[in-house]
Protein backbone atom coordinates (compact mmCIF):
# COMPACT_ATOMS: atom_id res chain seq x y z
CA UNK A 1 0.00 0.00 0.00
CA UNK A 2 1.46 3.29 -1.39
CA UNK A 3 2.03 6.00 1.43
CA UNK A 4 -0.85 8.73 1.05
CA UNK A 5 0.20 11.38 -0.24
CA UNK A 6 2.60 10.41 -2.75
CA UNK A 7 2.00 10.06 -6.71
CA UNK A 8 3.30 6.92 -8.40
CA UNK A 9 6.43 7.71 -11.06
CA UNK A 10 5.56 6.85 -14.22
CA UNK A 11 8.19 4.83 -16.32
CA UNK A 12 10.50 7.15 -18.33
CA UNK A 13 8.96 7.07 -22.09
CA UNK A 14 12.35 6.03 -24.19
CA UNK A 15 11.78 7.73 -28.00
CA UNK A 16 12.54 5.55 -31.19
CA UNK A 17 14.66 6.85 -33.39
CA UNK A 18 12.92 6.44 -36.89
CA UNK A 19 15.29 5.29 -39.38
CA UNK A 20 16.82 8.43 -41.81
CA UNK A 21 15.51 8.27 -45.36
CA UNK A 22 18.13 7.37 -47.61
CA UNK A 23 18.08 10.08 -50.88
CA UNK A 24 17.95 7.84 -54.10
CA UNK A 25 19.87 9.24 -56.84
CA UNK A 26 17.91 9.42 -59.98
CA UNK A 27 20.08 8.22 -62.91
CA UNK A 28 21.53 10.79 -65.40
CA UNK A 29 20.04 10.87 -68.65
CA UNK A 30 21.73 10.90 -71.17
CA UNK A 31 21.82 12.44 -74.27
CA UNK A 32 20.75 10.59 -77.44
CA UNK A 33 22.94 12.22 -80.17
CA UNK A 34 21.41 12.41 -83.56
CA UNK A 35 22.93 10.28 -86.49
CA UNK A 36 24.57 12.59 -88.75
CA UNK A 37 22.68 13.76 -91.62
CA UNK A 38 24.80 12.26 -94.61
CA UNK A 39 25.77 13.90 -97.80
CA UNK A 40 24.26 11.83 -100.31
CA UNK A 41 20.74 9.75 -100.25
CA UNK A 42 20.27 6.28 -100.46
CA UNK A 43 16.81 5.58 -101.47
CA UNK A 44 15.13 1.75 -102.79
CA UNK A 45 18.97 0.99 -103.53
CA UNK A 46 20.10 3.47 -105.97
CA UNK A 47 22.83 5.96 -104.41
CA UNK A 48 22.26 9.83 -105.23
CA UNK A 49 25.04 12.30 -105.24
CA UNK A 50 23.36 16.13 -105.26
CA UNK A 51 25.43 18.79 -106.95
CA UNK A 52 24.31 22.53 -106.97
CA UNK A 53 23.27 21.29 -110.81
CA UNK A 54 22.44 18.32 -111.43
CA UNK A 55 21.79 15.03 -109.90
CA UNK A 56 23.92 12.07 -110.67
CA UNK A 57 22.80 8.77 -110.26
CA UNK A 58 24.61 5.35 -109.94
CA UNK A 59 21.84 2.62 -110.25
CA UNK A 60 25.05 -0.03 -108.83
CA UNK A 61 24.64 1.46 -105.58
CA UNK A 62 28.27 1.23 -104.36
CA UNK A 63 28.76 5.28 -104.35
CA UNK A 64 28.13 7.94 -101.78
CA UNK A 65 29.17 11.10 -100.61
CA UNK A 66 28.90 14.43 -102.07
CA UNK A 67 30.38 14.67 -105.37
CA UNK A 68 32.95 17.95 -105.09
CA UNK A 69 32.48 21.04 -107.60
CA UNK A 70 34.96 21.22 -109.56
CA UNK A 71 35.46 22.37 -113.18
CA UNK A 72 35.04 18.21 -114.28
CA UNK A 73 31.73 17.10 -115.60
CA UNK A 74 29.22 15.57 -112.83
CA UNK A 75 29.85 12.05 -114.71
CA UNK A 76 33.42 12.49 -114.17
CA UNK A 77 32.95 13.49 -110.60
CA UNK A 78 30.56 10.17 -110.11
CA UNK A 79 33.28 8.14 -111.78
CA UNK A 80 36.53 9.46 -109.41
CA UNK A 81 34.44 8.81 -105.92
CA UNK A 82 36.28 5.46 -106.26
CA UNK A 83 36.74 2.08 -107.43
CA UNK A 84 33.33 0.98 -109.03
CA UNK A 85 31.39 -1.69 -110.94
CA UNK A 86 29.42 -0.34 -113.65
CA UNK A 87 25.66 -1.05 -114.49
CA UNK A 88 25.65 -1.28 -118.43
CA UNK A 89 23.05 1.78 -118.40
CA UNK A 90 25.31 4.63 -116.50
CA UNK A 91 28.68 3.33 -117.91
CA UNK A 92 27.41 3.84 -121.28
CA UNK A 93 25.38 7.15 -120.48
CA UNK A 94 28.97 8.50 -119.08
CA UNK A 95 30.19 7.81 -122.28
CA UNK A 96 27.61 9.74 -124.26
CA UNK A 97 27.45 12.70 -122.20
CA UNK A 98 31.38 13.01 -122.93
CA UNK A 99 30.87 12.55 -126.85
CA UNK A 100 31.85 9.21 -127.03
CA UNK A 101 29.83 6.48 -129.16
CA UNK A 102 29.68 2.90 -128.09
CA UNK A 103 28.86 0.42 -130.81
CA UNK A 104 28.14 -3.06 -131.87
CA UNK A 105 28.53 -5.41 -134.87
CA UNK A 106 25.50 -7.71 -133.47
CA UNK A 107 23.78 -4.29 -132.15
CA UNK A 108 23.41 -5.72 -128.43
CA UNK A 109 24.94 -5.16 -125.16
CA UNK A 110 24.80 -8.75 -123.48
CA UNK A 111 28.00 -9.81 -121.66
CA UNK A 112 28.03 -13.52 -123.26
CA UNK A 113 27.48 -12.62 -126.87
CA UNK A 114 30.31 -11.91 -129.00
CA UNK A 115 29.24 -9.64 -131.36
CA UNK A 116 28.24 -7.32 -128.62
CA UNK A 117 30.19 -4.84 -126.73
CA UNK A 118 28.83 -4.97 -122.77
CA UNK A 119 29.86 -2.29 -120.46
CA UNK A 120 28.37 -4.16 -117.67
CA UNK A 121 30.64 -4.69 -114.79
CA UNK A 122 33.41 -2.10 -116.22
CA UNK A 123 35.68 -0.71 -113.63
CA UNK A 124 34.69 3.39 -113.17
CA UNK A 125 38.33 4.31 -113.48
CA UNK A 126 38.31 2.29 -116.84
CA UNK A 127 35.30 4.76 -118.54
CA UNK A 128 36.87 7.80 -116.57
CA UNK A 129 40.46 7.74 -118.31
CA UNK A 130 38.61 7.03 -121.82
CA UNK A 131 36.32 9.93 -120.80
CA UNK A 132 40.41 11.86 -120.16
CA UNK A 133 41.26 10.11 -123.66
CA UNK A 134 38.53 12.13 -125.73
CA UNK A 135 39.18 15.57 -123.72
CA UNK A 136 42.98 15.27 -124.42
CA UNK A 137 43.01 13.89 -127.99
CA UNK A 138 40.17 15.87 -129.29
CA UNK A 139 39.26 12.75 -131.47
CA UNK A 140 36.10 11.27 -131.98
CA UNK A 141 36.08 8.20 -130.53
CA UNK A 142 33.84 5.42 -130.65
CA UNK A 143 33.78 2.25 -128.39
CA UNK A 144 33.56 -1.08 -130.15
CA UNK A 145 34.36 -3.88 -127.70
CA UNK A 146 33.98 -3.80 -123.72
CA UNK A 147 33.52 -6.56 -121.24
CA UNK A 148 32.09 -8.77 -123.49
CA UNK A 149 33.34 -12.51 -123.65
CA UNK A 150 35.61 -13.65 -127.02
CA UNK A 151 38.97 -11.53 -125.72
CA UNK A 152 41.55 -12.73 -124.22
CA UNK A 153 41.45 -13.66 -120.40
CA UNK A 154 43.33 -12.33 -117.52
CA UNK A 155 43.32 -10.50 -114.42
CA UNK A 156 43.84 -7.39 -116.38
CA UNK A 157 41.54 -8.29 -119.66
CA UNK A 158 38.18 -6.64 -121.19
CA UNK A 159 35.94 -9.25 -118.82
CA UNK A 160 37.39 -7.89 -116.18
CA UNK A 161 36.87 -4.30 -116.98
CA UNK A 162 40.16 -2.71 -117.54
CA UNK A 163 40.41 -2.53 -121.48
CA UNK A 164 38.04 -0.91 -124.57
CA UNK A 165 38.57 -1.48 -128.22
CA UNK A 166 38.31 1.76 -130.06
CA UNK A 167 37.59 2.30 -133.80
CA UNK A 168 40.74 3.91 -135.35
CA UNK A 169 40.93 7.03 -137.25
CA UNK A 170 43.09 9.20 -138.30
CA UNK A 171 42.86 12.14 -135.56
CA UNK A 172 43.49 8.85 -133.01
CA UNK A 173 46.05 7.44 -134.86
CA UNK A 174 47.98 10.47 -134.80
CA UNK A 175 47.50 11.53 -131.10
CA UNK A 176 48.68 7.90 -129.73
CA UNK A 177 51.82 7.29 -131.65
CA UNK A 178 52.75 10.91 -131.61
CA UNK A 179 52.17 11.64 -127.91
CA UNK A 180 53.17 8.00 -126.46
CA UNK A 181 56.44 6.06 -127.18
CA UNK A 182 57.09 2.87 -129.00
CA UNK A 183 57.10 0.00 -126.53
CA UNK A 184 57.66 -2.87 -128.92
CA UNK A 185 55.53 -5.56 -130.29
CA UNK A 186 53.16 -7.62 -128.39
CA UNK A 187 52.60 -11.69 -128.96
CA UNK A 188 50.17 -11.55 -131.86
CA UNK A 189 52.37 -8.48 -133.25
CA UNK A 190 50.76 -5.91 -132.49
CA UNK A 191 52.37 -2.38 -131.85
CA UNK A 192 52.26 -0.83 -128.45
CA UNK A 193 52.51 2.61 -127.14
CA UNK A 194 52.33 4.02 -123.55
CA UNK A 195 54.19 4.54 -120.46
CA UNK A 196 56.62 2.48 -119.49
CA UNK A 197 55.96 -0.23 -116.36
CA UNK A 198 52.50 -0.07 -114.87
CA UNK A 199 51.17 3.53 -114.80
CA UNK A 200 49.25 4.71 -117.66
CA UNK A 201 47.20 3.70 -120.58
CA UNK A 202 48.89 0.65 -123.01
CA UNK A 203 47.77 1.19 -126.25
CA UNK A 204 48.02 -2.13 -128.74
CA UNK A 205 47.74 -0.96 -132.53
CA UNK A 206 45.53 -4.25 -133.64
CA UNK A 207 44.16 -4.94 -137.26
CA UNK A 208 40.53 -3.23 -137.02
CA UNK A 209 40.82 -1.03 -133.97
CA UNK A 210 43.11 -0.12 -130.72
CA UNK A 211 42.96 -2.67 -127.34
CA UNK A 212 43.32 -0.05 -124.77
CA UNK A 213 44.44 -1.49 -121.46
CA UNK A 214 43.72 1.42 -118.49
CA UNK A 215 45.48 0.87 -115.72
């Protein structure tokens, strides 16, 4: 029995610490950079190089890039973006917008008839220094053999793009033995002029027309 008078002490009322809130760091976002907007357009597979001009299309699609302005023709500038494959259809339309003719016996363009001349497959470089050919000579030229099968094989032959016949004439003639020096006779005797080792055009002086090789 408690004494009167006196209050009973409550118990001492402890206090609980709550537990601190951790801050969560929200994670940085970052930025998405934007693809580069490319110089030339690719659209259903056909590559297309915009001049301030004209437009210049290259139906192989293996091209891009913004073809430079420079005093050459936009075919030229197509053909020096590098090392192409021809479709028949721009290889010979490069030809004809530089003045050249291309021309057939059998009046066709298939690769695996020999009365045709094909441009399919032709290396770029190959139509580009022919292209050089009619600037610097002047001549008329017109193409009478390509890639077409019936030459003679060989990593460097017309099937695999690196040579053209061309009809001779006498403006031609003139300009490649005058402007290129003697460099013997080949196997089946005919003459050749050009450069000597591997740079430069080899030009072989056969019955009906020249064999070009462009290297």
């Amino acid at each position: 029995m408690k004494p009167a008078g006196q209050t009973a002490a409550k118990p001492a009322v402890k206090a609980v610490a709550k537990p601190a809130v951790k801050a969560v760091a929200k994670p940085a976002v970052k930025a998405v950079a934007k693809p580069a907007v490319k110089p030339a357009e690719k659209v259903a597979g056909t590559v297309v190089a915009k001049t301030s001009e004209k437009v210049v299309e290259n139906t192989a699609g293996k091209t891009a890039g913004k073809v430079a302005e420079t005093g050459a023709s936009p075919a030229q500038q197509a053909l020096r973006q590098g090392p192409l494959r021809l479709q028949q259809v721009d290889a010979e339309r490069f030809l004809r917008q530089a003045g050249l003719r291309v021309t057939s016996s059998g009046k066709c363009s298939n690769r695996q008839g020999r009365t045709c001349t094909s441009l399919q497959a032709v290396r770029s470089g190959t139509v580009s220094s022919a292209i050089d050919l009619k600037r610097r000579s002047g001549c008329r030229l017109v193409v009478t053999g390509g890639t077409e099968v019936g030459h003679a094989p060989g990593p460097y032959s017309h099937f695999a793009g690196y040579k053209l016949d061309i009809k001779p004439n006498r403006c031609i003639n003139r300009y490649i033995t005058k402007n290129h020096p003697a460099q013997g006779v080949r196997g089946d005797r005919a003459r050749l002029y050009g450069a000597e080792g591997t740079s430069g055009p080899l030009y072989a002086r056969e019955a009906d027309h020249w064999d070009i090789l462009f290297r």
